[in-house]
Structure formats: C-alpha cells, structure tokens
N, C-alpha and C. Protein backbone atom coordinates (compact mmCIF):
# COMPACT_ATOMS: atom_id res chain seq x y z
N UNK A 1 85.33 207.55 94.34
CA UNK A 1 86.70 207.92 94.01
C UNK A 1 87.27 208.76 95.15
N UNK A 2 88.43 208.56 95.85
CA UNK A 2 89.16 209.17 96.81
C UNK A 2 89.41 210.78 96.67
N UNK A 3 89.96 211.78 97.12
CA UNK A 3 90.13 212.42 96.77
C UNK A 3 91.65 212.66 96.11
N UNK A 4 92.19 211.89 96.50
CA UNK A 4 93.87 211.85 96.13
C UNK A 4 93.78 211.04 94.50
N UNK A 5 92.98 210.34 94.01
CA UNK A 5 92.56 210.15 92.84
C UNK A 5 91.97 211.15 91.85
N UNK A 6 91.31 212.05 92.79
CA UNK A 6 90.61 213.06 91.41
C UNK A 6 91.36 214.24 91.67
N UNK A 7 92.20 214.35 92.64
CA UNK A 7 93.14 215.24 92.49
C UNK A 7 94.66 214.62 91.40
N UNK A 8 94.60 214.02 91.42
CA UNK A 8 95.82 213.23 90.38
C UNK A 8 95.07 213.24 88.94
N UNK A 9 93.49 212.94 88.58
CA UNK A 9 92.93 212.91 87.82
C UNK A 9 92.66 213.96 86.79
N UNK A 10 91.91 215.04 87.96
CA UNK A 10 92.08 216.49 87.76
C UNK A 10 92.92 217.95 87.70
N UNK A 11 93.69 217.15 88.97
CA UNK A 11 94.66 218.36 88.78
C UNK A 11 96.60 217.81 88.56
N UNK A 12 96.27 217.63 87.03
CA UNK A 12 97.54 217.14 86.45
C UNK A 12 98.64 218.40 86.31
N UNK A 13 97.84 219.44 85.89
CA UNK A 13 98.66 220.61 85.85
C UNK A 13 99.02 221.47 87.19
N UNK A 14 98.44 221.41 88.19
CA UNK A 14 98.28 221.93 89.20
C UNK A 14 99.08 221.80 90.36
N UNK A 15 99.47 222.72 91.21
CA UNK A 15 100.08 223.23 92.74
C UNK A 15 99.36 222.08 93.68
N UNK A 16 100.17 221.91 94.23
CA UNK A 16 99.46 221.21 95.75
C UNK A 16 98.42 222.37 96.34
N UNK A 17 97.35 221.32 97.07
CA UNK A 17 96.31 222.40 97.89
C UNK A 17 96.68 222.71 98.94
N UNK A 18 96.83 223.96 99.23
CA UNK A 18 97.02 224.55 100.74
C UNK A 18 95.58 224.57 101.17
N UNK A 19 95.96 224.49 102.41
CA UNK A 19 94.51 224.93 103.23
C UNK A 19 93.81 225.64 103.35
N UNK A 20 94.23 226.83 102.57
CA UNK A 20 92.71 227.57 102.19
C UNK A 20 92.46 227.62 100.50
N UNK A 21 93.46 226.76 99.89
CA UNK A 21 93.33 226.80 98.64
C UNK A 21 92.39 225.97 98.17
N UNK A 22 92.00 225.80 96.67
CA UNK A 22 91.24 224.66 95.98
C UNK A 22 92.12 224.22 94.94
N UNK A 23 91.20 223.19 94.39
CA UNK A 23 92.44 223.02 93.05
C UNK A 23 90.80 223.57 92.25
N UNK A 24 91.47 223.41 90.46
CA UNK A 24 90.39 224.10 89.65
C UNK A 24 89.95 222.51 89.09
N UNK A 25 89.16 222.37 89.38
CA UNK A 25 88.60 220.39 88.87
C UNK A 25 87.29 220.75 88.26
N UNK A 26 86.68 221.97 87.69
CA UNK A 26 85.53 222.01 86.92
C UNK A 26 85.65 223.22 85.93
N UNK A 27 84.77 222.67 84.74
CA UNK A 27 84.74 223.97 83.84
C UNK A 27 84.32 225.08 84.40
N UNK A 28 83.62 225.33 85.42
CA UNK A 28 82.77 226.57 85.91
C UNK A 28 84.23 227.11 86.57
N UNK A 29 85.03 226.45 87.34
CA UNK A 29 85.83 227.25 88.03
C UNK A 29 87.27 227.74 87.29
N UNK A 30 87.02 227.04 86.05
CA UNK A 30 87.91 227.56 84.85
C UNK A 30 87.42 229.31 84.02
N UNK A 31 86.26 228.85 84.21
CA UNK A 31 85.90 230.01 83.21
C UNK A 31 85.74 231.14 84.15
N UNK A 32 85.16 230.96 85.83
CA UNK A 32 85.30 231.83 86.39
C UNK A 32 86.55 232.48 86.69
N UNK A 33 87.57 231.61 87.24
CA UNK A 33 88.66 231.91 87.99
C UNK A 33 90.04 232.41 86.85
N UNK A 34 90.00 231.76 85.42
CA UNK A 34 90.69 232.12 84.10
C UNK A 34 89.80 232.64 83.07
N UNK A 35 89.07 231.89 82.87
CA UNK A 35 88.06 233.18 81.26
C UNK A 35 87.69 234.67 82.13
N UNK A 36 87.06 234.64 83.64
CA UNK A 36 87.02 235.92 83.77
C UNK A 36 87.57 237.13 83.77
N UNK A 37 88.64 236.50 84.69
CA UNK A 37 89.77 237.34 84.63
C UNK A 37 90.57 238.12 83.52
N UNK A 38 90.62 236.45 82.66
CA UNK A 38 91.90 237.42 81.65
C UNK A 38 90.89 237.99 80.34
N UNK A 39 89.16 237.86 80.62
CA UNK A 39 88.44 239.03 79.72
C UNK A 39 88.33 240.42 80.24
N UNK A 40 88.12 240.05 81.76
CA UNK A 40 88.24 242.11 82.16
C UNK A 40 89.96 242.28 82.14
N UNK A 41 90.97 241.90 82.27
CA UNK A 41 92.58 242.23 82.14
C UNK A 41 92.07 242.65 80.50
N UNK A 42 91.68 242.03 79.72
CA UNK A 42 91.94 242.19 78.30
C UNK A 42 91.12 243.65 77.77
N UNK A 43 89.42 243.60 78.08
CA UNK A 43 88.90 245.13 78.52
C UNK A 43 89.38 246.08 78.82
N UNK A 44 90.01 245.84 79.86
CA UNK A 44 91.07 246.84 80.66
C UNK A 44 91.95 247.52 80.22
N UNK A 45 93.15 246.86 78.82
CA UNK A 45 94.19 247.11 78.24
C UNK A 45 93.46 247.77 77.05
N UNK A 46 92.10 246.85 76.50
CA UNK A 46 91.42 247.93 75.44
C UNK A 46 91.42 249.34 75.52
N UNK A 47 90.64 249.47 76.91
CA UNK A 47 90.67 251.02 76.96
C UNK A 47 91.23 251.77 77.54
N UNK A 48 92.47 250.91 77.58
CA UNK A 48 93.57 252.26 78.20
C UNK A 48 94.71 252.34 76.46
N UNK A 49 94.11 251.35 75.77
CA UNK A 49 94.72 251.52 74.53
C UNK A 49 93.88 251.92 73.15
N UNK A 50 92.97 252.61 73.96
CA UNK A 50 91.68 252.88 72.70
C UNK A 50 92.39 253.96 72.20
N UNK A 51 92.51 254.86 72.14
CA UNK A 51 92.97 256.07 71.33
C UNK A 51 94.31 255.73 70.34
N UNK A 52 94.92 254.71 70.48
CA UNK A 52 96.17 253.85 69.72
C UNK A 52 95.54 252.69 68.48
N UNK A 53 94.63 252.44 69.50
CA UNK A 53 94.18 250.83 68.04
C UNK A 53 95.62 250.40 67.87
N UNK A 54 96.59 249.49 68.45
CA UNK A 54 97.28 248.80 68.03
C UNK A 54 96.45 247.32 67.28
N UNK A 55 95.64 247.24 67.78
CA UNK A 55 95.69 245.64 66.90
C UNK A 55 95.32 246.02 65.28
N UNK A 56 95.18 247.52 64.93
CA UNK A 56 94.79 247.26 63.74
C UNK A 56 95.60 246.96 62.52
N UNK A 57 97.18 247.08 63.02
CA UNK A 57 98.23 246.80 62.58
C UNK A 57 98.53 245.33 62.04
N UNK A 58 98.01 244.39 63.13
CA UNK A 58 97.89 243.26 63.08
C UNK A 58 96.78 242.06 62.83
N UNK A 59 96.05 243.27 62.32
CA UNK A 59 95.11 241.86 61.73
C UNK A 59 94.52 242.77 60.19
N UNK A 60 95.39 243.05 59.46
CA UNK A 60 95.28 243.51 57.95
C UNK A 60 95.00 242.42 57.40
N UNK A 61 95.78 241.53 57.36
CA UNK A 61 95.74 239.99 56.71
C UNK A 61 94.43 239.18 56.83
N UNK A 62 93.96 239.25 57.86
CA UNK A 62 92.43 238.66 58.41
C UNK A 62 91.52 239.63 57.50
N UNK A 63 91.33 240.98 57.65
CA UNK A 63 90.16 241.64 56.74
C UNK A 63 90.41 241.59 55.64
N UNK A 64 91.51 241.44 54.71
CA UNK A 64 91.61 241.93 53.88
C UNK A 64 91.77 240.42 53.21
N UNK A 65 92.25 239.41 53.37
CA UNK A 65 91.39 237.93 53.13
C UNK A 65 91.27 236.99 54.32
N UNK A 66 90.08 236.91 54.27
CA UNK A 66 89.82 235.82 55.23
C UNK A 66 89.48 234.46 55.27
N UNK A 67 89.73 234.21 53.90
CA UNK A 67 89.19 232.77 53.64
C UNK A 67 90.45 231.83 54.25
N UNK A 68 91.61 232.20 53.98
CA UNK A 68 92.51 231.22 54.81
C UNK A 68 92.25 230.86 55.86
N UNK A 69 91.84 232.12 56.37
CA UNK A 69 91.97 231.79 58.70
C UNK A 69 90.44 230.82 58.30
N UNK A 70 89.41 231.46 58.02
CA UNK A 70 88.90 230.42 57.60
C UNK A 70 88.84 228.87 57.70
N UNK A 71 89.40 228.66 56.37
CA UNK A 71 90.08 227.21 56.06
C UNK A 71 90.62 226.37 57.23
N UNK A 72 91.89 227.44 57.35
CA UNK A 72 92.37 227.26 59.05
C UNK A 72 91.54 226.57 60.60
N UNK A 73 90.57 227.50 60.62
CA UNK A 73 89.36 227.22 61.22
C UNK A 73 88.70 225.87 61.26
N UNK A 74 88.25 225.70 60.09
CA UNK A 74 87.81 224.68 59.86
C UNK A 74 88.38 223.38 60.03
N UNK A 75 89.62 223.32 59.48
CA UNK A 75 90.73 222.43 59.69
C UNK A 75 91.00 221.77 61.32
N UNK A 76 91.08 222.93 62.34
CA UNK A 76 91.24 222.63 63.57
C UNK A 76 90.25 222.02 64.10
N UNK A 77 89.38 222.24 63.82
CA UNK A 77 87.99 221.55 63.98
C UNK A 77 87.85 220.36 63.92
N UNK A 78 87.79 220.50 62.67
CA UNK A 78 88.40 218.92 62.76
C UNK A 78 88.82 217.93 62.54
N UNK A 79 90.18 218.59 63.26
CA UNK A 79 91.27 217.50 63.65
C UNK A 79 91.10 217.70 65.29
N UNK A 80 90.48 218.79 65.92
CA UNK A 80 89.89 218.37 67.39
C UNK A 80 88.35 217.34 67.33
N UNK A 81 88.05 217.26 66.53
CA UNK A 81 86.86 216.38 66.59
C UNK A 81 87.55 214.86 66.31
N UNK A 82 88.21 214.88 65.34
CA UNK A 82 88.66 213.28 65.08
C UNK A 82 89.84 213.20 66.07
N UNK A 83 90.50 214.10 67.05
CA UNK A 83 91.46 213.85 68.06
C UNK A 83 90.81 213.46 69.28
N UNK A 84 89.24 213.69 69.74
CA UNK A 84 88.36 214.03 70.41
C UNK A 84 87.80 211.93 70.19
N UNK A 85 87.70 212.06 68.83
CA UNK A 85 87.10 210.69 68.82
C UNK A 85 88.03 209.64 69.23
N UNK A 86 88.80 209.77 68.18
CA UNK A 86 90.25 208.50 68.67
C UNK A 86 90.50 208.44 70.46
N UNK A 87 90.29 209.65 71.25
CA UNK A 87 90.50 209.21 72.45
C UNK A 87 89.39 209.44 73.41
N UNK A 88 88.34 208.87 72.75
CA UNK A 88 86.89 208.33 72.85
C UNK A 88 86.46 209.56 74.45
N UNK A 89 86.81 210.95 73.55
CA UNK A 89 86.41 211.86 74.73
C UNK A 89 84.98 212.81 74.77
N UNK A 90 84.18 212.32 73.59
CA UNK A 90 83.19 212.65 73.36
C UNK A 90 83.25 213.97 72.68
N UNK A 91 81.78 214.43 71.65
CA UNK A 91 81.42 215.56 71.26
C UNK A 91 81.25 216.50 71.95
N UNK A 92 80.04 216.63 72.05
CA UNK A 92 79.05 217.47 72.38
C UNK A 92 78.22 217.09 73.60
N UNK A 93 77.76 218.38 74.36
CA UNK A 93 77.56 219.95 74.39
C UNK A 93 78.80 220.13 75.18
N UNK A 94 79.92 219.26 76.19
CA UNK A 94 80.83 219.91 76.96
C UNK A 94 82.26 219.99 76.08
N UNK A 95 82.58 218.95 75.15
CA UNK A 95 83.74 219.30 74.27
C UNK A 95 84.00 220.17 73.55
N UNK A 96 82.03 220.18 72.98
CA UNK A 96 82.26 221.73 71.92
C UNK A 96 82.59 222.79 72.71
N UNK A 97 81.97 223.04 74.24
CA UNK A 97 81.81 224.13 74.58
C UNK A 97 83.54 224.24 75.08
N UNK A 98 84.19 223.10 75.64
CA UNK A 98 85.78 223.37 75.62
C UNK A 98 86.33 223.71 75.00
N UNK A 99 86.45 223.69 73.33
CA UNK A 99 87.14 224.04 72.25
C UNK A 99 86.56 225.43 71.97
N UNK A 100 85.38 225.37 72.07
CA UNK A 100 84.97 227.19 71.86
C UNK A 100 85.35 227.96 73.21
N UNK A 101 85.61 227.73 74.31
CA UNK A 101 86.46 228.35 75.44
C UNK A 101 87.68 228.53 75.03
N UNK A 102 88.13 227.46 74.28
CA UNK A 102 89.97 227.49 74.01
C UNK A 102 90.18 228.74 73.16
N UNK A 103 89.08 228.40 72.08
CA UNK A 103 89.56 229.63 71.09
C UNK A 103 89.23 230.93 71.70
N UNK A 104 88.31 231.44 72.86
CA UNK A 104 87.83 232.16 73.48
C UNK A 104 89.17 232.47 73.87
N UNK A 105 89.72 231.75 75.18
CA UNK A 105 90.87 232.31 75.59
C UNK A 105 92.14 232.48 74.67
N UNK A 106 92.20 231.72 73.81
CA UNK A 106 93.41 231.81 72.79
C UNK A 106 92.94 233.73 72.31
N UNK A 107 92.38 233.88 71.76
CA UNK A 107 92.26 235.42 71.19
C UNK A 107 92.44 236.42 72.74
N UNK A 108 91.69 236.38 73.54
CA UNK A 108 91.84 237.35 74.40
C UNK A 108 93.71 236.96 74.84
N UNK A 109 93.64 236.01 75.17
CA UNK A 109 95.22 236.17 75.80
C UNK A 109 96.36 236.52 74.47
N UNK A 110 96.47 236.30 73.34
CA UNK A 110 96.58 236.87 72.45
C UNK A 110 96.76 238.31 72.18
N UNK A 111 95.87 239.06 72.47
CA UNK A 111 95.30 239.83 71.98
C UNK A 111 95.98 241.11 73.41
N UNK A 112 95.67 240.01 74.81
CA UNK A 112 96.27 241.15 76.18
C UNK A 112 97.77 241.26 76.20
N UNK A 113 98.31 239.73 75.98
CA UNK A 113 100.07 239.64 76.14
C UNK A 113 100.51 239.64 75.19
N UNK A 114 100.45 239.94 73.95
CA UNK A 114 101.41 239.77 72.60
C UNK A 114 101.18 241.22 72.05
N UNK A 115 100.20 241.94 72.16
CA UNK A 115 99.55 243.07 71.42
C UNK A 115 99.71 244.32 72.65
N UNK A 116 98.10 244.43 73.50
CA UNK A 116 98.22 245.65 74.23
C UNK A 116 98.76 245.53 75.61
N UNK A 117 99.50 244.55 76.09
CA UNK A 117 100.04 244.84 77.32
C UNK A 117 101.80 245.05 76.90
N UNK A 118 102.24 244.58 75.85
CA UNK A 118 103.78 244.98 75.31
C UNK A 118 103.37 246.32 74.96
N UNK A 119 102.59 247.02 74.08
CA UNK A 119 102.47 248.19 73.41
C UNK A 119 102.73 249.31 74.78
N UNK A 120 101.63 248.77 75.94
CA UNK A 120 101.91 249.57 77.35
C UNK A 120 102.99 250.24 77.38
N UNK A 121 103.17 248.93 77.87
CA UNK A 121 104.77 248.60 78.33
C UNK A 121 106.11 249.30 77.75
N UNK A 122 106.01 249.39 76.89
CA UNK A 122 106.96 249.61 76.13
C UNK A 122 107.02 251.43 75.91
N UNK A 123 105.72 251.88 76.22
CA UNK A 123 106.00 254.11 76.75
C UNK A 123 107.21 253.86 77.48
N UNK A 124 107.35 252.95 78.77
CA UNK A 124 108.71 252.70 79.55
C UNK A 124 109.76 252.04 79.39
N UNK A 125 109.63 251.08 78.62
CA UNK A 125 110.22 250.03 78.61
C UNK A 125 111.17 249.80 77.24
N UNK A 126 112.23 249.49 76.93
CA UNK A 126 112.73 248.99 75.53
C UNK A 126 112.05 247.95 74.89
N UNK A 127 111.58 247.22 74.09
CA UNK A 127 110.50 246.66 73.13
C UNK A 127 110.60 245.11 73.79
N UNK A 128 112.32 244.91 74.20
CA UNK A 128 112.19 243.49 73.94
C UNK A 128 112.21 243.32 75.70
N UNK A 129 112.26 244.24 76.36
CA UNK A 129 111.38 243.96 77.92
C UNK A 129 110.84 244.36 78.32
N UNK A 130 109.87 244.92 77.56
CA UNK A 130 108.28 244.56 77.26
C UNK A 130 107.69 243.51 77.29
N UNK A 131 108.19 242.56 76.17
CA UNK A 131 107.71 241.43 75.62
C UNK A 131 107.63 240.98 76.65
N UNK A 132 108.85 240.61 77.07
CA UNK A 132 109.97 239.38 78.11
C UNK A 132 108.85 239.91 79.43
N UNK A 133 108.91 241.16 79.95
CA UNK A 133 107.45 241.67 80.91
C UNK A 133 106.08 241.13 80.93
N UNK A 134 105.74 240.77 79.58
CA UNK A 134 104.73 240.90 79.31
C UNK A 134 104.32 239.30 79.71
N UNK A 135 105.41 238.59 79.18
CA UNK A 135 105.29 236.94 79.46
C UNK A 135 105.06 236.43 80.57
N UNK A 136 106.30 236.72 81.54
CA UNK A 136 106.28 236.75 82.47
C UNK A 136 104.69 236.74 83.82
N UNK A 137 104.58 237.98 83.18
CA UNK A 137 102.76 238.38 83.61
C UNK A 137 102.09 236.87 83.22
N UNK A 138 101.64 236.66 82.05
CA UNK A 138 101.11 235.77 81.54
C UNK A 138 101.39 234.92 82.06
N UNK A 139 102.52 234.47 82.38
CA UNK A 139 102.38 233.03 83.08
C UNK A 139 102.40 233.31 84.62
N UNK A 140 102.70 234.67 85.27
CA UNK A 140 101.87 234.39 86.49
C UNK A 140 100.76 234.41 86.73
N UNK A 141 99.88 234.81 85.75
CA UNK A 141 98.26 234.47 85.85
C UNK A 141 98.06 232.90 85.75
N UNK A 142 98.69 232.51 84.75
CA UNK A 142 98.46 230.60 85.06
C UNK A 142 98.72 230.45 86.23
N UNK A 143 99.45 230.92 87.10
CA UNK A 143 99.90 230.51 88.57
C UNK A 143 98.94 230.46 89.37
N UNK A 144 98.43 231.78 89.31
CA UNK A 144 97.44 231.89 90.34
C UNK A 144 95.91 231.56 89.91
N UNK A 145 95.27 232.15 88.72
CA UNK A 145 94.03 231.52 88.34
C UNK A 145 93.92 230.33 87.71
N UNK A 146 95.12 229.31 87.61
CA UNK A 146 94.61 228.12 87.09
C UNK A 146 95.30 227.13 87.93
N UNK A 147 95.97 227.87 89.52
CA UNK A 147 96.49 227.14 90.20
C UNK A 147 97.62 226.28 89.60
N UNK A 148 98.44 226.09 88.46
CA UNK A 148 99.42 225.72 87.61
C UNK A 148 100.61 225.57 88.66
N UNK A 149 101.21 224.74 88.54
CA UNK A 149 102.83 224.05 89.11
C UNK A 149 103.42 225.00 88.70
N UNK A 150 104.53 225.61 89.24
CA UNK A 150 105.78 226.66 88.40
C UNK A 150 106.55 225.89 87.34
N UNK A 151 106.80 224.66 87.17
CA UNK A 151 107.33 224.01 85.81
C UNK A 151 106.67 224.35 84.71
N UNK A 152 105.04 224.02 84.95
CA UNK A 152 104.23 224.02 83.76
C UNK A 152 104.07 226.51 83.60
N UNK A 153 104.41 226.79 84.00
CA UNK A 153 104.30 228.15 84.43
C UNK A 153 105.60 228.40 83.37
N UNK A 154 106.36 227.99 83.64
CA UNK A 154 107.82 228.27 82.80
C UNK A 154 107.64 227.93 81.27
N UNK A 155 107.08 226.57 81.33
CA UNK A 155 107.02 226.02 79.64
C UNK A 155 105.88 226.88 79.30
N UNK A 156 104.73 227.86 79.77
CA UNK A 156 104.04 228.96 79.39
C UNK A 156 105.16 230.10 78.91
N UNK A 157 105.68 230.55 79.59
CA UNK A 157 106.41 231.39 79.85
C UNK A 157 107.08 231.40 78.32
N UNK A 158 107.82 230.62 78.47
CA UNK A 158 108.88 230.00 76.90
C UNK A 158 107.88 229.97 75.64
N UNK A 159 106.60 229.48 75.98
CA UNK A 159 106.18 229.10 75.07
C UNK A 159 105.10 230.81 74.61
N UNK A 160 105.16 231.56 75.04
CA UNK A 160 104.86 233.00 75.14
C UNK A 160 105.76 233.47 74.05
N UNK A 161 107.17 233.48 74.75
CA UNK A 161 107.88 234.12 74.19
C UNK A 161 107.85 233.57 72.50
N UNK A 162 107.46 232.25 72.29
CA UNK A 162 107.66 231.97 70.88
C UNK A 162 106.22 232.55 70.00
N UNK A 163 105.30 232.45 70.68
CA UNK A 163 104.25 233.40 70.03
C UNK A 163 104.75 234.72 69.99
N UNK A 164 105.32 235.60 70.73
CA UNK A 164 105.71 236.80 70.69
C UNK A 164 106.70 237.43 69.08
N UNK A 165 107.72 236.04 69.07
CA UNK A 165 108.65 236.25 68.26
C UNK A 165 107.68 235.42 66.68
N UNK A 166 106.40 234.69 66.86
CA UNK A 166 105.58 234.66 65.75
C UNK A 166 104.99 235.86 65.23
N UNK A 167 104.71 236.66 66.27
CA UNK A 167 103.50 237.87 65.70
C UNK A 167 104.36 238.93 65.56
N UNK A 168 105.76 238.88 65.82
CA UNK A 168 107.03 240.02 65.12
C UNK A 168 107.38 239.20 64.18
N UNK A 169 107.35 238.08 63.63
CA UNK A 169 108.23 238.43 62.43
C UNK A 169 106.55 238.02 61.38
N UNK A 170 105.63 237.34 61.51
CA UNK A 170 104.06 237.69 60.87
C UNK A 170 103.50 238.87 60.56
N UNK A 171 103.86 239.79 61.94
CA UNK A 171 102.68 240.61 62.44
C UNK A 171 100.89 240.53 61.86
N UNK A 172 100.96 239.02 62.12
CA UNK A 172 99.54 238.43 62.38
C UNK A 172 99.16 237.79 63.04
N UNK A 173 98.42 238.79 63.81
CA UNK A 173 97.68 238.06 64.75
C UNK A 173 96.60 237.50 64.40
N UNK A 174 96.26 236.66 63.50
CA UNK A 174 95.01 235.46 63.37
C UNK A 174 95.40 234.73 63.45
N UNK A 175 97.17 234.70 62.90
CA UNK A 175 97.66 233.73 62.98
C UNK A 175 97.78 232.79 63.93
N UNK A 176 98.34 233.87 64.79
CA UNK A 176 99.39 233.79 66.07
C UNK A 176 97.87 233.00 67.16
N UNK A 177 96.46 234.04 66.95
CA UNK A 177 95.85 232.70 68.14
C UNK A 177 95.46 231.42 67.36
N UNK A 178 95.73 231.22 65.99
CA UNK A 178 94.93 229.88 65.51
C UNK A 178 96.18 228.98 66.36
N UNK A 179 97.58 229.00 66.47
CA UNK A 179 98.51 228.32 66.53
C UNK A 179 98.30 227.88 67.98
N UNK A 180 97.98 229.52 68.95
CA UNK A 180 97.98 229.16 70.31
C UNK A 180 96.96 228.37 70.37
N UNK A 181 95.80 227.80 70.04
CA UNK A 181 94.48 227.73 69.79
C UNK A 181 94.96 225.74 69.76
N UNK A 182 95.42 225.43 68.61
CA UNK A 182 95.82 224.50 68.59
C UNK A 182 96.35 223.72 69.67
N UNK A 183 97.34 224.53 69.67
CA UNK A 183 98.33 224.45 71.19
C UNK A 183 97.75 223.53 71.98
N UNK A 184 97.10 225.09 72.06
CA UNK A 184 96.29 224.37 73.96
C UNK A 184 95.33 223.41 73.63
N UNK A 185 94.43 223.20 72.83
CA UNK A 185 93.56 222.06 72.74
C UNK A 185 94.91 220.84 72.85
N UNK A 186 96.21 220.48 72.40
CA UNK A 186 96.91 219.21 72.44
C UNK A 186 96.92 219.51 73.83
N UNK A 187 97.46 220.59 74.28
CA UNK A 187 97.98 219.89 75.71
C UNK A 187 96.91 219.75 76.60
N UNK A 188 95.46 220.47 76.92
CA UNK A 188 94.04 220.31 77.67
C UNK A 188 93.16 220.00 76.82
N UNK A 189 93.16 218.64 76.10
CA UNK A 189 92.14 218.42 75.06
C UNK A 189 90.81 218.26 75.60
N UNK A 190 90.53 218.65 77.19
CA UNK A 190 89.61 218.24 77.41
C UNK A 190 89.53 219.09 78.91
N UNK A 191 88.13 219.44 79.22
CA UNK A 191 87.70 220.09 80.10
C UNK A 191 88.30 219.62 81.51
N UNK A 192 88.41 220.65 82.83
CA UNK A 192 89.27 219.58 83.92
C UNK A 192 87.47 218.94 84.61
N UNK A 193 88.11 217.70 84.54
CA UNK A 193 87.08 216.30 85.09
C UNK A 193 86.18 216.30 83.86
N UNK A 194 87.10 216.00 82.86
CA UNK A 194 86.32 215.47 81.62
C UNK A 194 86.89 214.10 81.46
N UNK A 195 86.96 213.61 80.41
CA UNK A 195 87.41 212.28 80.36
C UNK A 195 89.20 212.37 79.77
C-alpha cells in the first residue's frame, strides 16, 4: 500500500504532514500522544481543584442510583458491538480495547473541559467565558495531539459547547460522558488503521 493510500486511509481526520510532522495512524500513538496527555491535563486540574471537589456536585445522580448509567452502559455496548458487526470491523482484543479507550477518554475529557478547567477559569472569568475558554482549549488539543484538520477542530469545538450546555441544564455528569462516549464511537468507530 502507497503511502498516499494509508494516509487517506488513516488519516481521514487529519492535517497534512509537514516535514517534521507525523500523522497519528496507530493506537499506540493515540494513546500516547491523546490518552496521555489529556490524563496528566486532567490530574493536573484535580489537584489544583482538590480543596473545591467540584465534581461532587455533579455526579449525585450516579451514587445515589446507578442502575440507569448502568443500563445505559450496557446498552452502548451493545449497540457498539452489533455496529462493530454490521460493518464487519471485528471484536476483540483491539475493538474492545478501542471502545474502552473511548470511554476512557470520554470521562477524563469530560471531567477536564466541562467540570475543572471552567470552574478554574471562571475565579477570572464570567461563567459563560469560561465555558466558551474552556472549548476552545479542547479543541486545540485535537489540533495538536491528534493532528486534526481545523474543520474537524471547529465541529469539536461546537460540539463542546453542546455538552457544556448538557451538564448546565442536567448537572450530570454520567450523563454528559455516556452521550460524549457514544458520540465518538459513531464518528471513530474504530481504532486509526483498523478496518
């Protein structure tokens, strides 16, 4: 296969390569170059927001019943397993481990841009540019650690802001990552250089 093929193959979402750039065409350089990152960013906001506990505001609904998210849970499952089959992209061990990455990143990014990087933000900031701050951020991390086109950067961006305006008028966040969670499995149902 050429390389102008598995770059069309692989990098559907992705920036042209500059010359000292790469594109991201494997799970390893996903989880390094995006799961790493946005778990120490997410660490990071923990403990500069430990003495606050904002998320405990937002996940009352989760402890106090959990059989829905649950249900929920289960549900996504599968309908990524029978979405997984119909487009004959296989199970297991690299699909499962994609969908348990998704939900991986769905909670931490969740959890950094909707929760403790607005809460920051907002000692300075008026609430709703915070948010609008906060998005922003978020989708310049797609820019740079997932190498992302600025189109697909924008429909992040937008699509931020509508989780944002989910977990204000919810204020649940189990909710808010089962939805992102979903999300992203339709639009990357599948690992980059998977099938």
């Amino acid at each position: 296969m050429t390389e102008d093929v598995k770059t069309q193959r692989h990098g559907r979402l992705q920036r042209a390569r500059s010359i000292d750039g790469v594109h991201v065409n494997s799970f390893v350089q996903v989880l390094y170059r995006h799961g790493l990152v946005m778990g120490i960013v997410s660490m990071t906001l923990l403990l500069l927001s430990a003495a606050e506990n904002p998320m405990q505001h937002y996940t009352i609904g989760l402890f106090s019943n959990p059989q829905p998210y649950l249900l929920a849970t289960v549900a996504i499952v599968i309908f990524c397993v029978f979405y997984s089959h119909l487009r004959r992209m296989g199970y297991f061990p690299m699909q499962g481990f994609w969908l348990s990455y998704l939900l991986y990143i769905s909670i931490v990014e969740e959890l950094t841009f909707r929760v403790l990087l607005p809460n920051i933000l907002s000692i300075s900031l008026q609430s709703t540019a915070a948010v609008v701050l906060s998005n922003i951020i978020f989708a310049g991390f797609h820019y740079y650690t997932l190498r992302w086109k600025l189109i697909n950067c924008l429909a992040v961006f937008f699509a931020g802001l509508g989780l944002s305006r989910l977990l204000n008028n919810t204020e649940d966040l189990a909710l808010v990552v089962l939805v992102h969670w979903l999300v992203t499995f339709i639009n990357t149902p599948t690992w980059p250089g998977g099938r």
